[in-house]
N, C-alpha and C. Protein backbone atom coordinates (compact mmCIF):
# COMPACT_ATOMS: atom_id res chain seq x y z
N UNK A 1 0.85 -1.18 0.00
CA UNK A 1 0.00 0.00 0.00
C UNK A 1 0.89 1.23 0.00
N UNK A 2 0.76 2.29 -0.82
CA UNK A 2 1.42 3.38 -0.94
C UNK A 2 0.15 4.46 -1.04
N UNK A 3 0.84 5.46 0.48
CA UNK A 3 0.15 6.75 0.98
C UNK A 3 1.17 7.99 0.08
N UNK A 4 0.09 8.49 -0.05
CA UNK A 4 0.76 9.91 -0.40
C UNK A 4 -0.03 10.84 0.66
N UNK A 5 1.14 12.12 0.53
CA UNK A 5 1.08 12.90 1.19
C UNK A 5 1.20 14.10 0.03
N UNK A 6 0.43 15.34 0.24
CA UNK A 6 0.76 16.22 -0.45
C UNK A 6 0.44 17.48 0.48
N UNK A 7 1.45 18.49 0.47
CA UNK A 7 1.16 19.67 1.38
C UNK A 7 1.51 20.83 0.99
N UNK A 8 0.82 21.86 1.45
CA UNK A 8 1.00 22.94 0.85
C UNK A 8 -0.12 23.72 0.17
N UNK A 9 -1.12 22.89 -0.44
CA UNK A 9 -1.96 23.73 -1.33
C UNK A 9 -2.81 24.49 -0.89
N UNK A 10 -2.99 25.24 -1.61
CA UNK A 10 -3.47 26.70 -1.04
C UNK A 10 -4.79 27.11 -2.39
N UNK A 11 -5.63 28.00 -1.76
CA UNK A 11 -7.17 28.20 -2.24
C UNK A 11 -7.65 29.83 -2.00
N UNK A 12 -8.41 30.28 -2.34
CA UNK A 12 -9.06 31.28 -1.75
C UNK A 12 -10.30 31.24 -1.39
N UNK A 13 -10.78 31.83 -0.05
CA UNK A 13 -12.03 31.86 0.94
C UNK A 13 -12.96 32.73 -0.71
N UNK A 14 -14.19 31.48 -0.70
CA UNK A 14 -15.04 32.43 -1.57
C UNK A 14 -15.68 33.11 -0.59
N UNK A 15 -15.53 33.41 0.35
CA UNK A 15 -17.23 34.47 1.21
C UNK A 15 -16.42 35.56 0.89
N UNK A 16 -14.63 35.79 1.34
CA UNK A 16 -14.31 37.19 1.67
C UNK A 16 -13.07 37.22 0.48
N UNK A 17 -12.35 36.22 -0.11
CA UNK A 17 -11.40 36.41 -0.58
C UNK A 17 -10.30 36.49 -0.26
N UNK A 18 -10.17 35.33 1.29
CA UNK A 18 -9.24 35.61 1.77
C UNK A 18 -8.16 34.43 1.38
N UNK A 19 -6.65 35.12 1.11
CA UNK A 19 -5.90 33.95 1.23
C UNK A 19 -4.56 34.46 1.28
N UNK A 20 -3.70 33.39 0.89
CA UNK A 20 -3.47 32.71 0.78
C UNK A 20 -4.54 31.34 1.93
N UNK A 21 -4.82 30.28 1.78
CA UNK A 21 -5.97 29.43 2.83
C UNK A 21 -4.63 28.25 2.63
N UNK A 22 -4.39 27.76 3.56
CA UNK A 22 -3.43 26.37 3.41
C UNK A 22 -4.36 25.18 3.72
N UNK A 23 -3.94 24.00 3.16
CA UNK A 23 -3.94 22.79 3.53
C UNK A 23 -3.43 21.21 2.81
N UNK A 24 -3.24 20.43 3.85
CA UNK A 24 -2.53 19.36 3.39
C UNK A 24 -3.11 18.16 3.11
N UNK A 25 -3.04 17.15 2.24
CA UNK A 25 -4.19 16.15 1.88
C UNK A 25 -3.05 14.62 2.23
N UNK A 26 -3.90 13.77 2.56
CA UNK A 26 -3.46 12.54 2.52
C UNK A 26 -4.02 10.82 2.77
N UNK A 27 -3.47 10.45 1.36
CA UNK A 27 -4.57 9.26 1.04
C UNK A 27 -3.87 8.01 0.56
N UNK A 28 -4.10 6.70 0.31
CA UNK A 28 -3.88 5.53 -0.45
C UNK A 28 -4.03 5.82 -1.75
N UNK A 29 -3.09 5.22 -2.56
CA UNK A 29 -2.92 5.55 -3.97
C UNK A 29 -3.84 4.50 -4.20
N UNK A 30 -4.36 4.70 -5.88
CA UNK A 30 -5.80 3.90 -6.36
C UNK A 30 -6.75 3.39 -5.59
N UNK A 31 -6.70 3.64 -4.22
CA UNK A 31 -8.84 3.87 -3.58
C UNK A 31 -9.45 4.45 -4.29
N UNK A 32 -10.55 4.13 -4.37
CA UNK A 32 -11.74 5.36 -5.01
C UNK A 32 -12.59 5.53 -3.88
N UNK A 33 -13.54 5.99 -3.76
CA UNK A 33 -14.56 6.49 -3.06
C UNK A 33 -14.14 6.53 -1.75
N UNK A 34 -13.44 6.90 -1.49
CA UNK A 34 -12.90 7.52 0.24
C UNK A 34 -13.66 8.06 0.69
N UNK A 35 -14.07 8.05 2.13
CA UNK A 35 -14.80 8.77 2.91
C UNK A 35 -13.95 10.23 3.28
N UNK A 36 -14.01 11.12 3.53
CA UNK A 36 -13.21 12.46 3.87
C UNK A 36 -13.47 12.93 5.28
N UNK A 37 -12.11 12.60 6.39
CA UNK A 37 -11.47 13.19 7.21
C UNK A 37 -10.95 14.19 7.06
N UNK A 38 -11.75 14.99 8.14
CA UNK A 38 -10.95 16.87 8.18
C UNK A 38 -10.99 16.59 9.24
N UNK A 39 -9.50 17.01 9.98
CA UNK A 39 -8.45 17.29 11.11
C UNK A 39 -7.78 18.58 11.08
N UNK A 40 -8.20 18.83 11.95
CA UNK A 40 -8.21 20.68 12.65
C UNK A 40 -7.25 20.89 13.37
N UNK A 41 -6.38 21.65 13.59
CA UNK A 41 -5.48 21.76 14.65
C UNK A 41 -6.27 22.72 15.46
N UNK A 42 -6.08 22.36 16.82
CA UNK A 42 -6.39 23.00 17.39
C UNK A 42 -6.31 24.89 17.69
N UNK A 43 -6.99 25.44 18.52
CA UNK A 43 -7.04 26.95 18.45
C UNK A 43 -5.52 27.61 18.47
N UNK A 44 -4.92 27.58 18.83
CA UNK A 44 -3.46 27.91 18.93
C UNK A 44 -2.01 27.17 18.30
N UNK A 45 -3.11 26.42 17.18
CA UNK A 45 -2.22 25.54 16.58
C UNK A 45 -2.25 25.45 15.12
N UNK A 46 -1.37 24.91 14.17
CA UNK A 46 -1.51 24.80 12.64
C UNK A 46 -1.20 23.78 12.03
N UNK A 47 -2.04 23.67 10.70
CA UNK A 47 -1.79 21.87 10.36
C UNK A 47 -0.26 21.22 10.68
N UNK A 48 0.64 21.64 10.66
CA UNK A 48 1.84 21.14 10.54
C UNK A 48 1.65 20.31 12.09
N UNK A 49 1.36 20.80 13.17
CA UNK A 49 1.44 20.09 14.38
C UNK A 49 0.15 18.81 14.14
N UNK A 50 -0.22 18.16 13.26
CA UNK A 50 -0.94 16.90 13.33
C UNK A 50 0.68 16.50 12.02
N UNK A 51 0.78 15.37 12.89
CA UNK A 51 2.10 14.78 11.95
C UNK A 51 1.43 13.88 11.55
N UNK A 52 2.86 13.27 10.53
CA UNK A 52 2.13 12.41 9.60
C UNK A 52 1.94 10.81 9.57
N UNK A 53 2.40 10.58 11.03
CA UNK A 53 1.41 9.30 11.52
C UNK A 53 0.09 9.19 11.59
N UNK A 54 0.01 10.07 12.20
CA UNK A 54 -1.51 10.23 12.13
C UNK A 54 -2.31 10.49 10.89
N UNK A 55 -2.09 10.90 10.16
CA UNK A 55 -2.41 11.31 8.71
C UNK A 55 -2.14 9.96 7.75
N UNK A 56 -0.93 9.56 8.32
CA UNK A 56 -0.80 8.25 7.53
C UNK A 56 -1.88 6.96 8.07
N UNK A 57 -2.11 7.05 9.04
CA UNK A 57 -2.39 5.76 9.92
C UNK A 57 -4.13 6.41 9.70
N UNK A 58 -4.64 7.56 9.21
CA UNK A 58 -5.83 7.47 8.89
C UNK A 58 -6.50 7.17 7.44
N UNK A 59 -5.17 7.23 6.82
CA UNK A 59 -5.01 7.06 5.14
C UNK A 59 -5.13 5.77 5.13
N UNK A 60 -4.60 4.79 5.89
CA UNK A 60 -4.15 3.67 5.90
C UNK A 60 -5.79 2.79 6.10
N UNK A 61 -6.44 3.64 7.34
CA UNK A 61 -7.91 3.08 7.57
C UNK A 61 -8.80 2.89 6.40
N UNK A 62 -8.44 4.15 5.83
CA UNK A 62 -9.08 4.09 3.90
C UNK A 62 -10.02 5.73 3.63
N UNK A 63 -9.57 6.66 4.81
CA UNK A 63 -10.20 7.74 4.44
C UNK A 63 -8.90 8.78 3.70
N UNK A 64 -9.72 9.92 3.02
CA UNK A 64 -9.00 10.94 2.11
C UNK A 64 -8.36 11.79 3.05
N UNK A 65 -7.77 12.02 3.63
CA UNK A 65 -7.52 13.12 4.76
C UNK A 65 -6.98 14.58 4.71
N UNK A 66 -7.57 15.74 5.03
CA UNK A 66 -7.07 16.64 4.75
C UNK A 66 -7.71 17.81 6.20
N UNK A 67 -6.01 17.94 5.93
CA UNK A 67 -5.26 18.83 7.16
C UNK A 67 -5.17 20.32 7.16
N UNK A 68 -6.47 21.33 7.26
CA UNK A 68 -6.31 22.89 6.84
C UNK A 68 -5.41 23.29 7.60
N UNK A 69 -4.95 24.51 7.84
CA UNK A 69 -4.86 25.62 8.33
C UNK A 69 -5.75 26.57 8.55
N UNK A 70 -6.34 26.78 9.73
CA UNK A 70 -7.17 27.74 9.76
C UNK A 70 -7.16 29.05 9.58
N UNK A 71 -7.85 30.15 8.89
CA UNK A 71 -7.66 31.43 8.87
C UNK A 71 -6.46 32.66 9.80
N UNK A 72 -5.49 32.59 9.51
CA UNK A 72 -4.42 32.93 10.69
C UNK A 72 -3.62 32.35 11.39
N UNK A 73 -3.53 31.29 10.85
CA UNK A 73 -2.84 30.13 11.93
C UNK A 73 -2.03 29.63 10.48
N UNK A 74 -0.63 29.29 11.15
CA UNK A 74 0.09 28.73 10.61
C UNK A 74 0.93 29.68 8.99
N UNK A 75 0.03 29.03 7.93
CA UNK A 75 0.80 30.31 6.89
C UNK A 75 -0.21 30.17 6.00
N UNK A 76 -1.40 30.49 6.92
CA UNK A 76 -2.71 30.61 6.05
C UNK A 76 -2.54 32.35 6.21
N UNK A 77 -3.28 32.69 5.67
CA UNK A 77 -3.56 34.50 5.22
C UNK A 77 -4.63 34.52 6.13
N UNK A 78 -5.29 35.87 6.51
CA UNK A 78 -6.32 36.39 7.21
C UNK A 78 -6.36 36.67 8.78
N UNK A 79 -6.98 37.39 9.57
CA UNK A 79 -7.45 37.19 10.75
C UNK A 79 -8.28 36.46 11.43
N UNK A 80 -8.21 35.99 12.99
CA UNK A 80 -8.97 35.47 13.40
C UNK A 80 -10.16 36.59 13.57
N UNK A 81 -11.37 36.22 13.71
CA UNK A 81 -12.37 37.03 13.69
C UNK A 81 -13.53 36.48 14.57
């Protein structure tokens, strides 16, 4: 079984336009229909602090996983509000 990891990608908030928005995805190569895990770092925290055991070892269960950055946190763009 081979997980990938991909990190980094970045989006813009359609309500306000805010960005740079980060987040990191991680899954089993050729699954299809994955269920989708979103993992939050906590309030004072940014995706980078969920490592990638955990990310792996949820990839591994058979879900898509993806790791934001919340608005201000980490090397996402914007304020908390």
């Amino acid at each position: 079984m081979s997980i990938t990891h991909v990190k980094g990608l970045s989006y813009a908030s359609s309500k306000d336009g805010t960005t740079p928005l980060y987040y990191d995805v991680c899954y089993v190569d050729g699954a299809t229909n994955k269920p989708i895990l979103l993992i939050n770092h906590g309030f004072e925290g940014y995706r980078s602090l969920i490592i990638d055991a955990v990310r792996e070892r949820m990839a591994a269960l058979g879900f898509f996983v993806i790791v934001p950055d919340i608005r201000g946190h980490g090397t996402s763009g914007g304020v908390l509000s």
